[in-house]
C-alpha atoms as a PDB file:
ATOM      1  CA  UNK A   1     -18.756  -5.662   5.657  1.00  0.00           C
ATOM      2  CA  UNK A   2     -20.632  -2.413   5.066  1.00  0.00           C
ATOM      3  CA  UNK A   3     -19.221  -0.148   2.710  1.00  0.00           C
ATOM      4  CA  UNK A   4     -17.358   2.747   4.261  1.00  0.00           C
ATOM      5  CA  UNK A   5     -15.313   5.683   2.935  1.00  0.00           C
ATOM      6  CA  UNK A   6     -12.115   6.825   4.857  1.00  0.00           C
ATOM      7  CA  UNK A   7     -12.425  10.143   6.250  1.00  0.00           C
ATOM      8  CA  UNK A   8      -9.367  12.962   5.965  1.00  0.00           C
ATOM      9  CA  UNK A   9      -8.283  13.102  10.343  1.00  0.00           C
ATOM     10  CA  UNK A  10      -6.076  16.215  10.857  1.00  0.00           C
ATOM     11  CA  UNK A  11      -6.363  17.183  14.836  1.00  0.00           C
ATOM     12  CA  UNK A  12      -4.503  20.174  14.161  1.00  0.00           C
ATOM     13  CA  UNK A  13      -6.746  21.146  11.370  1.00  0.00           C
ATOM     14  CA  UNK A  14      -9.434  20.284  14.185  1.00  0.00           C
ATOM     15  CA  UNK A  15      -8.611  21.533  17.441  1.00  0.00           C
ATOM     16  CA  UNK A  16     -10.288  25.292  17.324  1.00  0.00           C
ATOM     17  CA  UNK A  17     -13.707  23.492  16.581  1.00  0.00           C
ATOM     18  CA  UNK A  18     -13.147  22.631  20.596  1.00  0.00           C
ATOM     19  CA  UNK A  19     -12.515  25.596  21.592  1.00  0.00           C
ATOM     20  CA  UNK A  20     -13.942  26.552  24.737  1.00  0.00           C
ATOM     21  CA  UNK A  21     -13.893  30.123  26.798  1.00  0.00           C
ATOM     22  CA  UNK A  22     -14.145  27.157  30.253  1.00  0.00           C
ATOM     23  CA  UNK A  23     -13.177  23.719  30.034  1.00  0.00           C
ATOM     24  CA  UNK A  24     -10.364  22.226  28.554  1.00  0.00           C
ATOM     25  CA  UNK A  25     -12.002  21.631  24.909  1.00  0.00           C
ATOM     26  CA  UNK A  26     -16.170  21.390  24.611  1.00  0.00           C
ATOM     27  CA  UNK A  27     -18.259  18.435  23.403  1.00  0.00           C
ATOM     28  CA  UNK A  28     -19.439  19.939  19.824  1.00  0.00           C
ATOM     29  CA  UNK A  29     -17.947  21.262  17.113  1.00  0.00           C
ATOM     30  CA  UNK A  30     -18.080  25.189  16.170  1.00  0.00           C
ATOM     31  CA  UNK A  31     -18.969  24.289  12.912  1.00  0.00           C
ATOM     32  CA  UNK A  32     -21.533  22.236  11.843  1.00  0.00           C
ATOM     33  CA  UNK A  33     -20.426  22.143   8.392  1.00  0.00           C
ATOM     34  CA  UNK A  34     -17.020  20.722   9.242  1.00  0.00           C
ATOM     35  CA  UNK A  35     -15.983  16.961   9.522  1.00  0.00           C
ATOM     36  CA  UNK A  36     -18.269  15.859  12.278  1.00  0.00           C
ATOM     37  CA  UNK A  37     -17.158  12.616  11.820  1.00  0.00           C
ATOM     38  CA  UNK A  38     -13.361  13.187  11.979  1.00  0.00           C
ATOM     39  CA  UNK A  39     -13.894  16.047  14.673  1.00  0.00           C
ATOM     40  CA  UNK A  40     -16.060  13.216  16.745  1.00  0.00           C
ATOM     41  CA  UNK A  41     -12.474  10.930  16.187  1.00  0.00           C
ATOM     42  CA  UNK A  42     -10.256  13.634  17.530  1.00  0.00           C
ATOM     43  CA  UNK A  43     -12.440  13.933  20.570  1.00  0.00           C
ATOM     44  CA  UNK A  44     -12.127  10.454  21.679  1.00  0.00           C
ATOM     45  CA  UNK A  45      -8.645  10.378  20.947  1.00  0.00           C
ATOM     46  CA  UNK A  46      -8.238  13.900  23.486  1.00  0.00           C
ATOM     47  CA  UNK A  47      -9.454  11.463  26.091  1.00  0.00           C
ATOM     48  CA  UNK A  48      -7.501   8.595  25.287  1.00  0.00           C
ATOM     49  CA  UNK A  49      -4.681   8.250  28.062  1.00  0.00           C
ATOM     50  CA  UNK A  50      -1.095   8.780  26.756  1.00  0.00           C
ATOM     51  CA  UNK A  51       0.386   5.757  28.157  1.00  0.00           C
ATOM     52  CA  UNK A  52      -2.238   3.864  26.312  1.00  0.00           C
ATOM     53  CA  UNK A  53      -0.138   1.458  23.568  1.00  0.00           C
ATOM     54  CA  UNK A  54      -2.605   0.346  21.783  1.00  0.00           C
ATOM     55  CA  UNK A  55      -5.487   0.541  19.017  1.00  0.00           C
ATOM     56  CA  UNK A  56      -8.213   2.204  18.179  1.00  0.00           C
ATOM     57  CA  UNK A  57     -10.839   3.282  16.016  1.00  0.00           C
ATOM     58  CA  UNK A  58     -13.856   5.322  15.337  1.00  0.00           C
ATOM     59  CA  UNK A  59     -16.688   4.167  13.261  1.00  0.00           C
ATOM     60  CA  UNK A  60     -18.995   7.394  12.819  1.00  0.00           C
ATOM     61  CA  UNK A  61     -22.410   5.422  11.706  1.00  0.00           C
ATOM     62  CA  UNK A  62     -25.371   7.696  13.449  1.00  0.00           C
ATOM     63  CA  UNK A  63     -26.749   8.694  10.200  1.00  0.00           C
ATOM     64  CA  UNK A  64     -27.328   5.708   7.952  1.00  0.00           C
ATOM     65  CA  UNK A  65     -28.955   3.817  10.996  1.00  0.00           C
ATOM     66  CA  UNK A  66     -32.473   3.520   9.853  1.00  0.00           C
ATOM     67  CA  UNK A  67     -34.916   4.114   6.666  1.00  0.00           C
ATOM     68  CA  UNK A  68     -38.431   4.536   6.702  1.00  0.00           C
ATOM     69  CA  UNK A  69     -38.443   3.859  10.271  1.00  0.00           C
ATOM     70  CA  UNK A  70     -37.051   0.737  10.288  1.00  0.00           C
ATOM     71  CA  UNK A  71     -33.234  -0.023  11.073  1.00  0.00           C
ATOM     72  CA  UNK A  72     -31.086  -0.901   8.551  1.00  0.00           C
ATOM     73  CA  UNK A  73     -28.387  -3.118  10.606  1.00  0.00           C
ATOM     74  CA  UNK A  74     -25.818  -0.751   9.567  1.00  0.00           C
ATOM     75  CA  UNK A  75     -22.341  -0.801  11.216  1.00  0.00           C
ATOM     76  CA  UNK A  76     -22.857  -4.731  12.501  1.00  0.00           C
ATOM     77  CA  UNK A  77     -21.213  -6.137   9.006  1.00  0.00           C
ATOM     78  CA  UNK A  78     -18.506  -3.410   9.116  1.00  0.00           C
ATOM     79  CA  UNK A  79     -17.474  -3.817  12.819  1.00  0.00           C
ATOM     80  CA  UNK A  80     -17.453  -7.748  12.675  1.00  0.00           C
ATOM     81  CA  UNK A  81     -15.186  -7.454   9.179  1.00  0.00           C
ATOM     82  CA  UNK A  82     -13.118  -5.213  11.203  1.00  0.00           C
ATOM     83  CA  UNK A  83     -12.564  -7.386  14.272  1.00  0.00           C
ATOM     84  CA  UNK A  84     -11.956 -10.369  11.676  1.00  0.00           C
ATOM     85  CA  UNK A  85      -9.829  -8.556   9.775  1.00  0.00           C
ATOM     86  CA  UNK A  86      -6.047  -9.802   9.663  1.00  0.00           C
ATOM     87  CA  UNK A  87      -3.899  -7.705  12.090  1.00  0.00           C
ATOM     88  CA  UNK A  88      -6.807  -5.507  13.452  1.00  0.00           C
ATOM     89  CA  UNK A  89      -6.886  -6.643  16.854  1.00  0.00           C
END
């Protein structure tokens, strides 16, 4: 697969970056400097129902998606090693 570096995922480090003055939490973080990626994670999760039992993941890959204008096939390699992986799905 692609390589890939574990990100830190704290939601209560993360929840005031959804902080919002009329909805339940908002779609963007406060900070721009914080961990997008993990933030990104926590947000799905938020919408993830409770009885839910299983799985899941988040593979943050918007930014190394293309070079010079071309794609670069990044994420395909990582997502079919993870679905292949032993005791992933």
């Amino acid at each position: 697969g692609d390589l890939a570096f574990p990100m830190l995922y704290a939601p209560e480090l993360l929840r005031s970056e959804f902080a919002s003055r009329v909805a339940d939490m908002k779609n963007s973080v406060a900070n721009r400097n914080n961990a997008q990626a993990s933030c990104a994670g926590h947000f799905i999760e938020s919408h993830i129902d409770e009885a839910y039992d299983g799985d899941w993941v988040h593979v943050d890959m918007a930014g190394p998606d293309s070079k010079d204008e071309r794609a670069t096939g990044y994420g395909v390699a990582l997502v079919l090693g993870l679905l292949g992986a032993p005791g992933f799905c």
